[in-house]
N, C-alpha and C. Protein backbone atom coordinates (compact mmCIF):
# COMPACT_ATOMS: atom_id res chain seq x y z
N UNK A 1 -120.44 29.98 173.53
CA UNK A 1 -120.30 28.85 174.41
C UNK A 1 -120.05 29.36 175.83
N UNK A 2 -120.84 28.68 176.69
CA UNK A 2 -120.90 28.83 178.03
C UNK A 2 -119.67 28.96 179.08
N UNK A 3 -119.02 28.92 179.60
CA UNK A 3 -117.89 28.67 180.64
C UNK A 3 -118.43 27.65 181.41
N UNK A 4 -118.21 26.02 181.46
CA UNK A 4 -118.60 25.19 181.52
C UNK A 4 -117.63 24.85 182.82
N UNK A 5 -117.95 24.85 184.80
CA UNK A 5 -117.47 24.93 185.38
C UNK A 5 -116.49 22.94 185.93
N UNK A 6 -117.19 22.78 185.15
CA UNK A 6 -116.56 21.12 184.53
C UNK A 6 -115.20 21.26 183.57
N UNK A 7 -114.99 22.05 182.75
CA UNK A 7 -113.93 22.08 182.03
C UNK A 7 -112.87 23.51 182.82
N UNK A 8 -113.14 23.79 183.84
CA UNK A 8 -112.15 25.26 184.34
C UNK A 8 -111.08 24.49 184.39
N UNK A 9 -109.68 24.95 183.71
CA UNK A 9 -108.34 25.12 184.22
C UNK A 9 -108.28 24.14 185.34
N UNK A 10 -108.59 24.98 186.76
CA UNK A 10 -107.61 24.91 187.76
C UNK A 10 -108.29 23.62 188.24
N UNK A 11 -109.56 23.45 187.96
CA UNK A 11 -110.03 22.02 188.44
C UNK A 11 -109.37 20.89 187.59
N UNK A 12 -108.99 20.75 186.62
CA UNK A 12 -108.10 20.11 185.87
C UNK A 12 -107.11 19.92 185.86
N UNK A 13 -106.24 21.25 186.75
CA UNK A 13 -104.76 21.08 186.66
C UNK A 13 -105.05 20.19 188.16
N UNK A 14 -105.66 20.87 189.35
CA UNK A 14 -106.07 20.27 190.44
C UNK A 14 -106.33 18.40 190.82
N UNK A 15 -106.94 17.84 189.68
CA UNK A 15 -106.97 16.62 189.60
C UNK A 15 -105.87 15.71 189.12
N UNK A 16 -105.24 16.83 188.20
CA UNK A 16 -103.93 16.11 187.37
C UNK A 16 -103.22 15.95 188.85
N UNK A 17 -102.73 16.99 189.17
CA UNK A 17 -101.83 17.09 190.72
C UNK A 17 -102.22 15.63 191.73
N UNK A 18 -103.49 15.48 191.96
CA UNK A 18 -104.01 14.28 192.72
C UNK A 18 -103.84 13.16 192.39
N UNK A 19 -103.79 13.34 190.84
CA UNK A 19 -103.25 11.36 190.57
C UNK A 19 -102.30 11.28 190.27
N UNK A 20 -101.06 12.45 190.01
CA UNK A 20 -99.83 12.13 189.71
C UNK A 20 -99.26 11.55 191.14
N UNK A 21 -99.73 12.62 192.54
CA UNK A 21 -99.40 12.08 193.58
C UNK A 21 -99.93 10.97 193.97
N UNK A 22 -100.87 10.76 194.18
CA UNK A 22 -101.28 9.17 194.20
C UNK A 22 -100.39 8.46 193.91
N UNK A 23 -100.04 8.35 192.36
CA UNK A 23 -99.43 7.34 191.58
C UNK A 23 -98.24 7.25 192.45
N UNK A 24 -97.40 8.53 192.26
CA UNK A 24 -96.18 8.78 193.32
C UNK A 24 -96.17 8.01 194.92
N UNK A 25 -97.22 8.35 195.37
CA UNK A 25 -96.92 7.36 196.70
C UNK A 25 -97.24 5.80 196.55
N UNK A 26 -98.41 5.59 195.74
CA UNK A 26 -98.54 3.64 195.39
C UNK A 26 -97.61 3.16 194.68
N UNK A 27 -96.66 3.66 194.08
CA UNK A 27 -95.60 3.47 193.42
C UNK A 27 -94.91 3.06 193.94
N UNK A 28 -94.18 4.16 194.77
CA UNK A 28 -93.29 4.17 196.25
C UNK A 28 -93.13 3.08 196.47
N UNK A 29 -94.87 2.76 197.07
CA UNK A 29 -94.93 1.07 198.24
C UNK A 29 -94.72 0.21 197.35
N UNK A 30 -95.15 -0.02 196.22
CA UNK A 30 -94.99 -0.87 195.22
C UNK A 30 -93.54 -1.69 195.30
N UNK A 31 -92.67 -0.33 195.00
CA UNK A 31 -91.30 -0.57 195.18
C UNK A 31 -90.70 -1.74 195.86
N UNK A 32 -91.53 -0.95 196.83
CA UNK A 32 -90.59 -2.03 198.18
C UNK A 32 -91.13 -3.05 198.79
N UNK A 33 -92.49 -2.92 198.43
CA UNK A 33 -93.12 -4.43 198.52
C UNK A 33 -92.50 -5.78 197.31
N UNK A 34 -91.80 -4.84 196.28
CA UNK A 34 -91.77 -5.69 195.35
C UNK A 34 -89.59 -6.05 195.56
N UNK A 35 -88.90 -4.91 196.17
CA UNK A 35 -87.55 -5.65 196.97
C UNK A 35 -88.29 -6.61 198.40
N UNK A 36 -89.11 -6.42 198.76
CA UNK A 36 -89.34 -7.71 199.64
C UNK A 36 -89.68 -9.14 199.03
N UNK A 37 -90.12 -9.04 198.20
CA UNK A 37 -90.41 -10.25 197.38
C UNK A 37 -88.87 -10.37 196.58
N UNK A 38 -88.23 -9.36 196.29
CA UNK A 38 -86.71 -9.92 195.26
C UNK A 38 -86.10 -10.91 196.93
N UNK A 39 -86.03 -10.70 198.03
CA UNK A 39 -85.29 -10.93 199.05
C UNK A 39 -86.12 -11.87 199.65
N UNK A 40 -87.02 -12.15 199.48
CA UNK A 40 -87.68 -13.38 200.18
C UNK A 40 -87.13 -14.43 199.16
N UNK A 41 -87.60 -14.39 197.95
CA UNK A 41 -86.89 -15.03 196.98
C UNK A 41 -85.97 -15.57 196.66
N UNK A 42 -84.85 -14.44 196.72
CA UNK A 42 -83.57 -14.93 196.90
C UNK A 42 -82.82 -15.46 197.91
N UNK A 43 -83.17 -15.07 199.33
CA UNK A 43 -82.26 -15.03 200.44
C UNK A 43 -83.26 -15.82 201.17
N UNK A 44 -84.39 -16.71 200.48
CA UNK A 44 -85.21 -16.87 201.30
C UNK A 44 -85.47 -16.79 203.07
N UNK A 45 -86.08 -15.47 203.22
CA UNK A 45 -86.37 -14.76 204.10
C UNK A 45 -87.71 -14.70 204.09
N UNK A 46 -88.78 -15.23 205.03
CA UNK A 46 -89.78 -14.75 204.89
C UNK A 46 -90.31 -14.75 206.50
N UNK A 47 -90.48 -13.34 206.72
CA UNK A 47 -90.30 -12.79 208.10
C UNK A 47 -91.76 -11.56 207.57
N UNK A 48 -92.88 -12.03 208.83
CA UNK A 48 -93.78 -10.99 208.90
C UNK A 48 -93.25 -9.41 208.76
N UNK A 49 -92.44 -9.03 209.80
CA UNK A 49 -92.12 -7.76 210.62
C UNK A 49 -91.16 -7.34 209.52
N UNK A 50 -90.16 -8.37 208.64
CA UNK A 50 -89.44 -7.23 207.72
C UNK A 50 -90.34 -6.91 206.51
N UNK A 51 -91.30 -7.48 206.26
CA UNK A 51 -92.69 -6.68 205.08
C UNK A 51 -93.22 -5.83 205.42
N UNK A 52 -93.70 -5.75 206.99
CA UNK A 52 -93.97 -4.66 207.46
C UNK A 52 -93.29 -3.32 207.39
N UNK A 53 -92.02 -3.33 207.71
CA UNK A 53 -90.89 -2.76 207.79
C UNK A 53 -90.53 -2.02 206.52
N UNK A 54 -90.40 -2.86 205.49
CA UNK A 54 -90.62 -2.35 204.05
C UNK A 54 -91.50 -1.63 203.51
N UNK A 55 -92.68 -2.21 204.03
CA UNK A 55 -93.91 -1.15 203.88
C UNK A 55 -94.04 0.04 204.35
N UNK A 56 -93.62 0.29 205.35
CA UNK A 56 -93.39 1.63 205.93
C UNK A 56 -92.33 2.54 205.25
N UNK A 57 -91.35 1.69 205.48
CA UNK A 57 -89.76 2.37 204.31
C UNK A 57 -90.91 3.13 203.12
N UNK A 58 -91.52 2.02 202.41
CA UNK A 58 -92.36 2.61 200.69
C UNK A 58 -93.41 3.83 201.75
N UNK A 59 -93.71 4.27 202.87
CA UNK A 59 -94.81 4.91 202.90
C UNK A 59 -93.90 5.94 203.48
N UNK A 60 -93.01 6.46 203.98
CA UNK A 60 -92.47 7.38 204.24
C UNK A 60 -91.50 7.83 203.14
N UNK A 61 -91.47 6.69 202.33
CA UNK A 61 -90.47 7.36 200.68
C UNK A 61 -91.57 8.17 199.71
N UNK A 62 -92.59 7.63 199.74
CA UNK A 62 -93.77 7.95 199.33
C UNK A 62 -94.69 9.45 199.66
N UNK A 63 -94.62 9.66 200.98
CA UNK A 63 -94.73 10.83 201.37
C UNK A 63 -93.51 11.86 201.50
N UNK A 64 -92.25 11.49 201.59
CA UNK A 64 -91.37 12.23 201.24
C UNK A 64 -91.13 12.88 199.79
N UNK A 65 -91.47 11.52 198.80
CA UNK A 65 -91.85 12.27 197.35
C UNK A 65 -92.99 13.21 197.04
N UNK A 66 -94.08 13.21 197.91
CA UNK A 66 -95.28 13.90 197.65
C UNK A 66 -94.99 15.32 198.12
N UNK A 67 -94.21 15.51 199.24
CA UNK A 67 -94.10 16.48 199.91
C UNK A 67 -92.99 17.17 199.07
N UNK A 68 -91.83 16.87 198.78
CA UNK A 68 -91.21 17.46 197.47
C UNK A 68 -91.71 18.03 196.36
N UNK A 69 -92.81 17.25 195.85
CA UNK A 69 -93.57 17.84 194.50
C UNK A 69 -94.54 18.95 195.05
N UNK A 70 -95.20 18.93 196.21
CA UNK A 70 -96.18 19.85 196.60
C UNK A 70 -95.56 21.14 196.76
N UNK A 71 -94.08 21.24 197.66
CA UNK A 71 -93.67 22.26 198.02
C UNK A 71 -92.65 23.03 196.60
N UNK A 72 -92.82 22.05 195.61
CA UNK A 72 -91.75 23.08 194.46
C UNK A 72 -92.89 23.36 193.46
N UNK A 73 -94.56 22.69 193.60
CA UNK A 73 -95.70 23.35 192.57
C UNK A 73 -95.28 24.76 193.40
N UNK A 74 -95.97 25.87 192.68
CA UNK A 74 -96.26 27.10 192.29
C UNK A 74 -98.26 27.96 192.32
């Protein structure tokens, strides 16, 4: 059997790495798009600029988690 450059290792571990992070940062925003909705809800608050605001919070938590996992892979 051939060495089939579709099944190599590192392209595999390589893709795994890409959607775990993915997941890791849409997650993130998820988060906090989804405490903006617990707080609109409850406290009814519904303000453009603090969703915005939240959204950013999830995109810099999000890249702060990515950047953690990148710098302790090997």
């Amino acid at each position: 059997m051939k060495n089939n450059i579709f099944f190599d290792k590192s392209i595999i571990k390589s893709f795994s790495l890409l959607g775990y992070l993915s997941f890791l940062l849409i997650g993130n925003i998820l988060i906090y798009v989804y405490l903006y909705k617990l707080c609109e809800r409850h406290l009814n608050i519904r303000n453009q600029g603090l969703f915005i605001v939240f959204v950013i919070i999830g995109i810099i938590s999000g890249l702060s988690s990515v950047y953690k996992v990148i710098t302790s892979k090997n």
